[in-house]
C-alpha atoms as a PDB file:
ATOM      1  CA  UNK A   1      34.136  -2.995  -4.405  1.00  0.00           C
ATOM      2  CA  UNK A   2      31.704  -4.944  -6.287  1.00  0.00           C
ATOM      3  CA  UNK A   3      28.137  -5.389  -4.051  1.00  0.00           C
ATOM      4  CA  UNK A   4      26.152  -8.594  -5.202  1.00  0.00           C
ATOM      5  CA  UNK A   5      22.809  -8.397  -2.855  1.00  0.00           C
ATOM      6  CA  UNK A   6      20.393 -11.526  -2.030  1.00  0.00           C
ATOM      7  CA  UNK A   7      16.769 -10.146  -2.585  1.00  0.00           C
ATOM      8  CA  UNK A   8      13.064 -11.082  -3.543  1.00  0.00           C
ATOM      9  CA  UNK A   9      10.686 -10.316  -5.590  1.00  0.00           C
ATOM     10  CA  UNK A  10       8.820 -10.059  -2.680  1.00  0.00           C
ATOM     11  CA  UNK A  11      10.248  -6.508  -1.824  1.00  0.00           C
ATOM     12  CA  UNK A  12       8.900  -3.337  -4.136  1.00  0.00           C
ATOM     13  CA  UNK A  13      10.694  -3.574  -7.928  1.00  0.00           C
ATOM     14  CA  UNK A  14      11.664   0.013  -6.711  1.00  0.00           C
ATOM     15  CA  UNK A  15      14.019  -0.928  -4.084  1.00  0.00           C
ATOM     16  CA  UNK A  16      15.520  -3.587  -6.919  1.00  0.00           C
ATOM     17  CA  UNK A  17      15.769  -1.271  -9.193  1.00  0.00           C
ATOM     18  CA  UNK A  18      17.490   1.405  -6.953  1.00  0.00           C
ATOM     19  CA  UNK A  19      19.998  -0.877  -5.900  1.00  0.00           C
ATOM     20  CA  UNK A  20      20.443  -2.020  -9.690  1.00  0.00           C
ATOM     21  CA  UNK A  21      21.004   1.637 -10.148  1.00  0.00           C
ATOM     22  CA  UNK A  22      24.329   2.182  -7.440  1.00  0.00           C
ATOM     23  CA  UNK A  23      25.841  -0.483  -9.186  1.00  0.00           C
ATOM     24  CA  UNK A  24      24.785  -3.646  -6.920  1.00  0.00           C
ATOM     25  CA  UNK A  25      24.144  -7.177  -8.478  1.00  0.00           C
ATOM     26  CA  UNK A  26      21.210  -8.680  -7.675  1.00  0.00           C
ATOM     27  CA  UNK A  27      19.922 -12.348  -7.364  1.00  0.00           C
ATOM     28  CA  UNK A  28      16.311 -12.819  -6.465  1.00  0.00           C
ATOM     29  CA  UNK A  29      14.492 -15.699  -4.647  1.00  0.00           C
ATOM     30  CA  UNK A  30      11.342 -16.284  -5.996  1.00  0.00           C
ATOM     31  CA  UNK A  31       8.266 -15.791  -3.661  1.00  0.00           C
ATOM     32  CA  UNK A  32       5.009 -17.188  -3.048  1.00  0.00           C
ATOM     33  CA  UNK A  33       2.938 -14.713  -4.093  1.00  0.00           C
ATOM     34  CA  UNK A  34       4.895 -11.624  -3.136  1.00  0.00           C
ATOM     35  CA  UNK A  35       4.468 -13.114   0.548  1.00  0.00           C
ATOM     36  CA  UNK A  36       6.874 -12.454   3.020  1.00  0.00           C
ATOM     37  CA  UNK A  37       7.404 -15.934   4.906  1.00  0.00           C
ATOM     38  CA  UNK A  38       9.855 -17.488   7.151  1.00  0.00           C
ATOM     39  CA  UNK A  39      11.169 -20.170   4.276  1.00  0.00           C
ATOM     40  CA  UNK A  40      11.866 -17.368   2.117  1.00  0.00           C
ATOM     41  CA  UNK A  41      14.061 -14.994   4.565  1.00  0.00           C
ATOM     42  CA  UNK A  42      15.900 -18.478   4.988  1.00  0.00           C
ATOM     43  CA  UNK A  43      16.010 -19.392   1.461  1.00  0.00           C
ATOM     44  CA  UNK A  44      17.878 -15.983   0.727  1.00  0.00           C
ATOM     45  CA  UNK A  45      20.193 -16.296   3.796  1.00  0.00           C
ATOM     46  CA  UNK A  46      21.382 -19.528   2.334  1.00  0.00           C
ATOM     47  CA  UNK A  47      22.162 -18.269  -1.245  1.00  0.00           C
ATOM     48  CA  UNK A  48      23.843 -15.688   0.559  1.00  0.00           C
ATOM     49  CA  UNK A  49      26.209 -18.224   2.427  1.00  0.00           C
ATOM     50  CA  UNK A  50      26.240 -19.735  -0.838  1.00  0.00           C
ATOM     51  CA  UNK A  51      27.685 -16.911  -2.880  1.00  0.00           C
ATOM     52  CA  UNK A  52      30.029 -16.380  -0.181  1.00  0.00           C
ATOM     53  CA  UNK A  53      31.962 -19.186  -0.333  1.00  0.00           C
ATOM     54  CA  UNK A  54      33.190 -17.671  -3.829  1.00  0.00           C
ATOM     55  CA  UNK A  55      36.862 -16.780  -3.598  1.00  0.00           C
ATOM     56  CA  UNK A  56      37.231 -12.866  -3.091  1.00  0.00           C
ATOM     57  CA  UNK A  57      34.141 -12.663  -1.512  1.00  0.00           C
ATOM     58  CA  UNK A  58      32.671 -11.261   2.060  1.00  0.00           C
ATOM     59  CA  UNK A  59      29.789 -12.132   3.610  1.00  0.00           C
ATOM     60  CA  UNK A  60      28.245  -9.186   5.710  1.00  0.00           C
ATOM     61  CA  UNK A  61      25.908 -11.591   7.118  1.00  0.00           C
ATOM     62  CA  UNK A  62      23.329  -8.628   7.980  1.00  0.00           C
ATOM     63  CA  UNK A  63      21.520 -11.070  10.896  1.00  0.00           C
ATOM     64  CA  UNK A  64      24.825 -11.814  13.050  1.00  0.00           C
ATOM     65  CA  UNK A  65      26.738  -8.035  12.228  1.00  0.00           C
ATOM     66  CA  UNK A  66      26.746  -6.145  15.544  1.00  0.00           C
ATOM     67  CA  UNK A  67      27.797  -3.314  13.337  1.00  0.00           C
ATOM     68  CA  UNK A  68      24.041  -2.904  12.782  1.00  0.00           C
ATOM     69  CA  UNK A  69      22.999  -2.005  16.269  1.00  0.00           C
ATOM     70  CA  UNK A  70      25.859   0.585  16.957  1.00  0.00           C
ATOM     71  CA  UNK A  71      25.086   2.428  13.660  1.00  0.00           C
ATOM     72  CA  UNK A  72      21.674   2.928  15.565  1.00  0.00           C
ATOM     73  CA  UNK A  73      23.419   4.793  18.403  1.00  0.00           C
ATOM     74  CA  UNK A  74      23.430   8.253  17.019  1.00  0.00           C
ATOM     75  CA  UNK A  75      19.674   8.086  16.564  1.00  0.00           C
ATOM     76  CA  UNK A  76      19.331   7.668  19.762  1.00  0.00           C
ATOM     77  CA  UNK A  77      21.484  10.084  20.696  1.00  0.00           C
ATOM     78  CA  UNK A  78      19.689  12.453  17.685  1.00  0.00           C
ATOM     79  CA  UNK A  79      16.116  11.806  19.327  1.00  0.00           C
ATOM     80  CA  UNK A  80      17.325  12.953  22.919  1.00  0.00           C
ATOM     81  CA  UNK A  81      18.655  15.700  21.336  1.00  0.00           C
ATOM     82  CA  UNK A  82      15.929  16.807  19.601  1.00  0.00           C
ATOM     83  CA  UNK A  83      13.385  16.075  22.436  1.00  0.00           C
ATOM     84  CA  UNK A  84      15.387  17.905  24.957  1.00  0.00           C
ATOM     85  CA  UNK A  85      15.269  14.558  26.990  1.00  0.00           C
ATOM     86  CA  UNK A  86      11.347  14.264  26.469  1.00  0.00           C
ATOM     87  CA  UNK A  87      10.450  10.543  25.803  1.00  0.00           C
ATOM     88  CA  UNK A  88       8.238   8.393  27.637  1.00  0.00           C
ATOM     89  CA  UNK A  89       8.221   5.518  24.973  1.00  0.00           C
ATOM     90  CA  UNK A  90       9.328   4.117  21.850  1.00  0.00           C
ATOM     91  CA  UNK A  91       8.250   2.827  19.418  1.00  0.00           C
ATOM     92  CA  UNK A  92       9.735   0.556  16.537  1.00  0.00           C
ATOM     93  CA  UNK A  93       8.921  -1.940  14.365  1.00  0.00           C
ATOM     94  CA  UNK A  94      11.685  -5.446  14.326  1.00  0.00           C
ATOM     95  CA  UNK A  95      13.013  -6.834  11.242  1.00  0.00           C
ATOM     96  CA  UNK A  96      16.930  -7.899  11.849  1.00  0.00           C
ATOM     97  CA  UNK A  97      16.368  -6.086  15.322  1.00  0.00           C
ATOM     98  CA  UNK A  98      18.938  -3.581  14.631  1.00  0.00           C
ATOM     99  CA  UNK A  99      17.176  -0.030  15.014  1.00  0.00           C
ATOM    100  CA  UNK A 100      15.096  -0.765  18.068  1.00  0.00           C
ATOM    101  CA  UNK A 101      17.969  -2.431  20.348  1.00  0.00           C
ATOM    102  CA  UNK A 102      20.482   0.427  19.180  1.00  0.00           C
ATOM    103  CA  UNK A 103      17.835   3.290  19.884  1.00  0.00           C
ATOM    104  CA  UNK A 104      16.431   2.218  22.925  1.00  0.00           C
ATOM    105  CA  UNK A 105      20.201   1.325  23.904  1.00  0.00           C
ATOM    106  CA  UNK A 106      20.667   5.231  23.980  1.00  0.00           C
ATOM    107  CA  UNK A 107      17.257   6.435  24.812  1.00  0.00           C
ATOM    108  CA  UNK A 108      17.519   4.376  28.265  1.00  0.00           C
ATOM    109  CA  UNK A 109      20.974   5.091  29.142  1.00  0.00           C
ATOM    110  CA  UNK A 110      19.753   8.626  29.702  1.00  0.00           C
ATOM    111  CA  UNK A 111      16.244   7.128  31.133  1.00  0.00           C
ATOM    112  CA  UNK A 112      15.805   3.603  31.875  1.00  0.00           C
ATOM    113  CA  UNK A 113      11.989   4.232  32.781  1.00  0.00           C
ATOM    114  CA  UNK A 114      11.745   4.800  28.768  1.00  0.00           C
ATOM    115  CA  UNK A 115       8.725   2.488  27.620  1.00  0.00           C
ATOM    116  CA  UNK A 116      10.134   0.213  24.842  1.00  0.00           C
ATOM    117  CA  UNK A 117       7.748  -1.439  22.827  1.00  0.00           C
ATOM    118  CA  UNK A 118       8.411  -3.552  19.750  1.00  0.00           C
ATOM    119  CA  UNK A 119       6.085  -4.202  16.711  1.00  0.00           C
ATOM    120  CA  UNK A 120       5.563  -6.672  14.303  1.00  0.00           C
ATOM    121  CA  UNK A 121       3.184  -8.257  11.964  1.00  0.00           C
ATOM    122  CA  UNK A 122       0.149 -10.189  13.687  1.00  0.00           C
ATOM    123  CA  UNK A 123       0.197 -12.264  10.469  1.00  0.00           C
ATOM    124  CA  UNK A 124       3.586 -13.684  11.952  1.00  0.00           C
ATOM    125  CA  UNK A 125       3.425 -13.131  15.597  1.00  0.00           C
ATOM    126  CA  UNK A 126       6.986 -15.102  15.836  1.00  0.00           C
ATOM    127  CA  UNK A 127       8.078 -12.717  19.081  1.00  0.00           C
ATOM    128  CA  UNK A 128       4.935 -12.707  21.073  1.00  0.00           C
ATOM    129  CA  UNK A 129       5.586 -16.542  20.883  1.00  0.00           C
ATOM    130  CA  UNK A 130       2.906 -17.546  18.057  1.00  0.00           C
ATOM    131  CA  UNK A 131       3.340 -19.436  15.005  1.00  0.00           C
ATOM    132  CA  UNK A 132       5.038 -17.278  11.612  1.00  0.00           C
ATOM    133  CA  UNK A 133       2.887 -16.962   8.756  1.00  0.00           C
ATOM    134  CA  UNK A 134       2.830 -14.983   5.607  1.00  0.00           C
ATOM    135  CA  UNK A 135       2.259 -10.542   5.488  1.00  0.00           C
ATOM    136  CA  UNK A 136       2.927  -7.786   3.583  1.00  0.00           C
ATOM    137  CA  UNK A 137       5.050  -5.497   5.968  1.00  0.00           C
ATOM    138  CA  UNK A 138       8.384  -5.232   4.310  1.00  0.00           C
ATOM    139  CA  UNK A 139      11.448  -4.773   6.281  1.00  0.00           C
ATOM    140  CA  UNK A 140      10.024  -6.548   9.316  1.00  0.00           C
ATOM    141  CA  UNK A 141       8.700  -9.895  10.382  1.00  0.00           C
ATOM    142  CA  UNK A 142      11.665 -12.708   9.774  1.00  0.00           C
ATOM    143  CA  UNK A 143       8.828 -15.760  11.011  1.00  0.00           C
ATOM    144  CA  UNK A 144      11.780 -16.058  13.072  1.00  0.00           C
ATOM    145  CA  UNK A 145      13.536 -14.837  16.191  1.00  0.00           C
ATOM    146  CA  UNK A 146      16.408 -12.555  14.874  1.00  0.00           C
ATOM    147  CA  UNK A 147      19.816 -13.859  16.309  1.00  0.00           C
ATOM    148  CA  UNK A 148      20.825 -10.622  17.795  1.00  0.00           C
ATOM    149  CA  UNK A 149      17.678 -10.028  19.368  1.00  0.00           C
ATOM    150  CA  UNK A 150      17.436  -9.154  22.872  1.00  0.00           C
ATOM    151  CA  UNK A 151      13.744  -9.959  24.753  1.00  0.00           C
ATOM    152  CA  UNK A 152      14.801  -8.032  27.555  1.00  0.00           C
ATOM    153  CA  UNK A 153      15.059  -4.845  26.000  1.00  0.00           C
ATOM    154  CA  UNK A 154      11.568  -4.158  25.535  1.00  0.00           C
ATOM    155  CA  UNK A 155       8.977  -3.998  28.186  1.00  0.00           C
ATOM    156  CA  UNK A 156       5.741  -4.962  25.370  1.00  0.00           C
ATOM    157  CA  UNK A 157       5.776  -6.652  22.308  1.00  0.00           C
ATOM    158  CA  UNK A 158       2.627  -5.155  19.737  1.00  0.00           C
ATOM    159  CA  UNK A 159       0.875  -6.679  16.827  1.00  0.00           C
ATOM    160  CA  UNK A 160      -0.670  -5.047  13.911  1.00  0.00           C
ATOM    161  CA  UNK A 161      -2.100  -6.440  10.949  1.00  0.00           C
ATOM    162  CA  UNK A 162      -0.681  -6.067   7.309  1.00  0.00           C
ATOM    163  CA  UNK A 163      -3.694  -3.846   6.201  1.00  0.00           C
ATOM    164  CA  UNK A 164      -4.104  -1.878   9.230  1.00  0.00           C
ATOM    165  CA  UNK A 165      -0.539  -0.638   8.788  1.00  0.00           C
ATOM    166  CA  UNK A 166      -1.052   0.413   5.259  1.00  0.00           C
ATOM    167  CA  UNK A 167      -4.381   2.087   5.781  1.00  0.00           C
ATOM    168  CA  UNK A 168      -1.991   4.347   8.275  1.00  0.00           C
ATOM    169  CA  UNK A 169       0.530   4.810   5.808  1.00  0.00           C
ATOM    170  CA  UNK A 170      -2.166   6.077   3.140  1.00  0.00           C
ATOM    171  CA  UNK A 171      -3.761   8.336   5.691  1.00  0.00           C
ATOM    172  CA  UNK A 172      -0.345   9.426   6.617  1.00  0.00           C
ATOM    173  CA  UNK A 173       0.389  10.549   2.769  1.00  0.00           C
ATOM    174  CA  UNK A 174      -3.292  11.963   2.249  1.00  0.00           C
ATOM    175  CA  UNK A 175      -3.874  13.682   5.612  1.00  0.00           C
ATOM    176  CA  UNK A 176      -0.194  14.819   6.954  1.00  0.00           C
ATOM    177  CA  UNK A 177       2.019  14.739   3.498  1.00  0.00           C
ATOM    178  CA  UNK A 178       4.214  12.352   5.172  1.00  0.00           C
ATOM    179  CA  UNK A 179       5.331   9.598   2.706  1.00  0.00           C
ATOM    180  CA  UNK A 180       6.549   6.290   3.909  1.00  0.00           C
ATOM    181  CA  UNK A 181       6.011   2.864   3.691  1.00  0.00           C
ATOM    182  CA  UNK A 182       3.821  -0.046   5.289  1.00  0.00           C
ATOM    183  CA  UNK A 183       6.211  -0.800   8.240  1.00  0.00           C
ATOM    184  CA  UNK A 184       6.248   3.099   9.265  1.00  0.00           C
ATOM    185  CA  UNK A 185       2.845   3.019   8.574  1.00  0.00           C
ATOM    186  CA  UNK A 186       2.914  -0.275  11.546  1.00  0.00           C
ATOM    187  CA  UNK A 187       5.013   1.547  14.014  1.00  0.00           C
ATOM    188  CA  UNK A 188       2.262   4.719  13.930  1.00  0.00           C
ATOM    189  CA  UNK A 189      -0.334   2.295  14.346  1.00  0.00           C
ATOM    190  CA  UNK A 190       1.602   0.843  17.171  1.00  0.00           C
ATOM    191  CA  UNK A 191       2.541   4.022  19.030  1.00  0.00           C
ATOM    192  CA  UNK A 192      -1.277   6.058  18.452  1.00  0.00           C
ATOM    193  CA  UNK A 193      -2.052   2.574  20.550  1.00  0.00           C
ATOM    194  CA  UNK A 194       0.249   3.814  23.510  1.00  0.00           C
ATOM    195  CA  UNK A 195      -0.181   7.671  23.014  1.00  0.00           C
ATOM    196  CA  UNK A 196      -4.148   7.031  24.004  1.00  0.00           C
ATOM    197  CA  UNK A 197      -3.121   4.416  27.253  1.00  0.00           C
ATOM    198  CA  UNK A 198      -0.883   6.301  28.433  1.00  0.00           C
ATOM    199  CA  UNK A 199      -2.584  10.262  28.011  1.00  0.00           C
ATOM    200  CA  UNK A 200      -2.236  13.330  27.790  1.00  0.00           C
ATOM    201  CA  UNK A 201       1.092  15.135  29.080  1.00  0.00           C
ATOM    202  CA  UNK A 202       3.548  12.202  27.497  1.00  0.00           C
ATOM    203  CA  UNK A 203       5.954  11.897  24.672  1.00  0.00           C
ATOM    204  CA  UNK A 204       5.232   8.756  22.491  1.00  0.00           C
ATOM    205  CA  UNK A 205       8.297   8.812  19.955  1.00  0.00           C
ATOM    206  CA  UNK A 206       8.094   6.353  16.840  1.00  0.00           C
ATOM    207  CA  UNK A 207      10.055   6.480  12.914  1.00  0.00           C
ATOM    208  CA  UNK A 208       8.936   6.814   9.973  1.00  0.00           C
ATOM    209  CA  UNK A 209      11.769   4.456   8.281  1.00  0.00           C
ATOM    210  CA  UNK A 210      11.474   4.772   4.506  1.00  0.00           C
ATOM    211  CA  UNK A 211       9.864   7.065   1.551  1.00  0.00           C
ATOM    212  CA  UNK A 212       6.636   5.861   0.046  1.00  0.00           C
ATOM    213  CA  UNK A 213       8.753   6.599  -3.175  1.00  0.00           C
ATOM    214  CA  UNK A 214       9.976   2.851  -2.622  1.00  0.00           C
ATOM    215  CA  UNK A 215       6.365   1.455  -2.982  1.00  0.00           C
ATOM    216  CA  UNK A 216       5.134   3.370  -6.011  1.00  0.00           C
ATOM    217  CA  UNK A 217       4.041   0.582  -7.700  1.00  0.00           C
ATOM    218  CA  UNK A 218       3.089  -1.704  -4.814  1.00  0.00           C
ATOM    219  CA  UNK A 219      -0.402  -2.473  -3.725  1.00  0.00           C
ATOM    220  CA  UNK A 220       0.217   0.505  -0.948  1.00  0.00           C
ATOM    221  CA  UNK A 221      -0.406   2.687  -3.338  1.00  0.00           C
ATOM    222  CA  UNK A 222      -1.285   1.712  -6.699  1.00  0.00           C
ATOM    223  CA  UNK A 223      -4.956   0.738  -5.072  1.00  0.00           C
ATOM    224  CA  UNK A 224      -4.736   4.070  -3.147  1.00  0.00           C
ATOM    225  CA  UNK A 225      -7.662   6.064  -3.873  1.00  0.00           C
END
């Protein structure tokens, strides 16, 4: 099937162009300044309605699809796995809300005394109940309350700025060859926050969600030195 995909040029020209390379046809909504804000997440969700309403056409409608969350379940599954049971929080950053209510849907079926905490951009603070504004965190950070999101499935809600998350990211290439992106470079921020409350002795688990291959010519690294 043909894929036509509602982006920005607020998102790294990589990810565009990777997508232009399976095949996908793209339409982008122009940004304010590369600025991820709440007008533009909505101004893409309506040319995506739009462009549905062609005949032939379905709408995945990536917000409302439930499919999302249960295609997290067998990371959970993979992380209690792999820990042998071992996790006393976390960690995750929330863009549609998908990956942190279908991980921590596992992780606490095993052990509901799992910390869950949830991390977004303290540019756009939308579910710690501020006011949405404008960052840099891709991925994450609608200026809105996802519709599938569930408040009750985590027990804290974290901030971190735009910059502090890709100063982690950086240090995360440069100091432990792991290469990801701003919002993985947010959730580390996020769970070295809980590793130091909670001690020694406990099992902080967070993802690193995408390659810092995607950002090559972003500000995350280009400005790197």
């Amino acid at each position: 099937y043909r894929i036509r995909v509602v982006t920005s040029d607020a998102f790294s020209q990589e990810k565009r162009d990777h997508m232009r390379a399976l095949g996908a046809d793209l339409i982008e909504v122009p940004s304010e300044g590369g600025q991820i804000t709440k007008e533009l997440i909505e101004e893409m969700i309506e040319m995506a309605q739009q462009t549905s309403e062609e005949p032939g056409t379905f709408y995945s409608d990536q917000l409302q699809n439930e499919d999302g969350i249960a295609g997290y379940h067998p990371l959970g599954e993979e992380i209690w796995s792999q820990t042998g049971g071992s996790v006393d929080a976390f960690i995750q950053v929330v863009g549609t809300s998908h990956s942190i209510e279908g991980t921590a849907a596992v992780l606490c079926s095993y052990n509901p005394k799992i910390r869950i905490v949830a991390v977004e951009p303290v540019e756009s603070p939308v579910l710690s109940g501020g006011e949405q504004g404008a960052h840099k965190i891709e991925g994450i950070g609608l200026g809105f309350i996802p519709p599938l999101w569930k408040a009750s499935i985590a027990d804290e809600i974290m901030t971190v700025p735009t910059e502090e998350a890709k100063l982690m990211a950086r240090q995360l290439a440069s100091h432990e060859a792991l290469f990801a992106g701003t919002s993985s470079g947010a959730n580390v921020v996020a769970a070295i926050r809980v590793a130091k409350r909670l001690g020694p002795g406990y099992s902080v688990v967070t993802l690193l969600v995408d390659s810092g291959l995607k950002y090559l010519t972003t500000d995350l690294y280009t400005s790197f030195k």
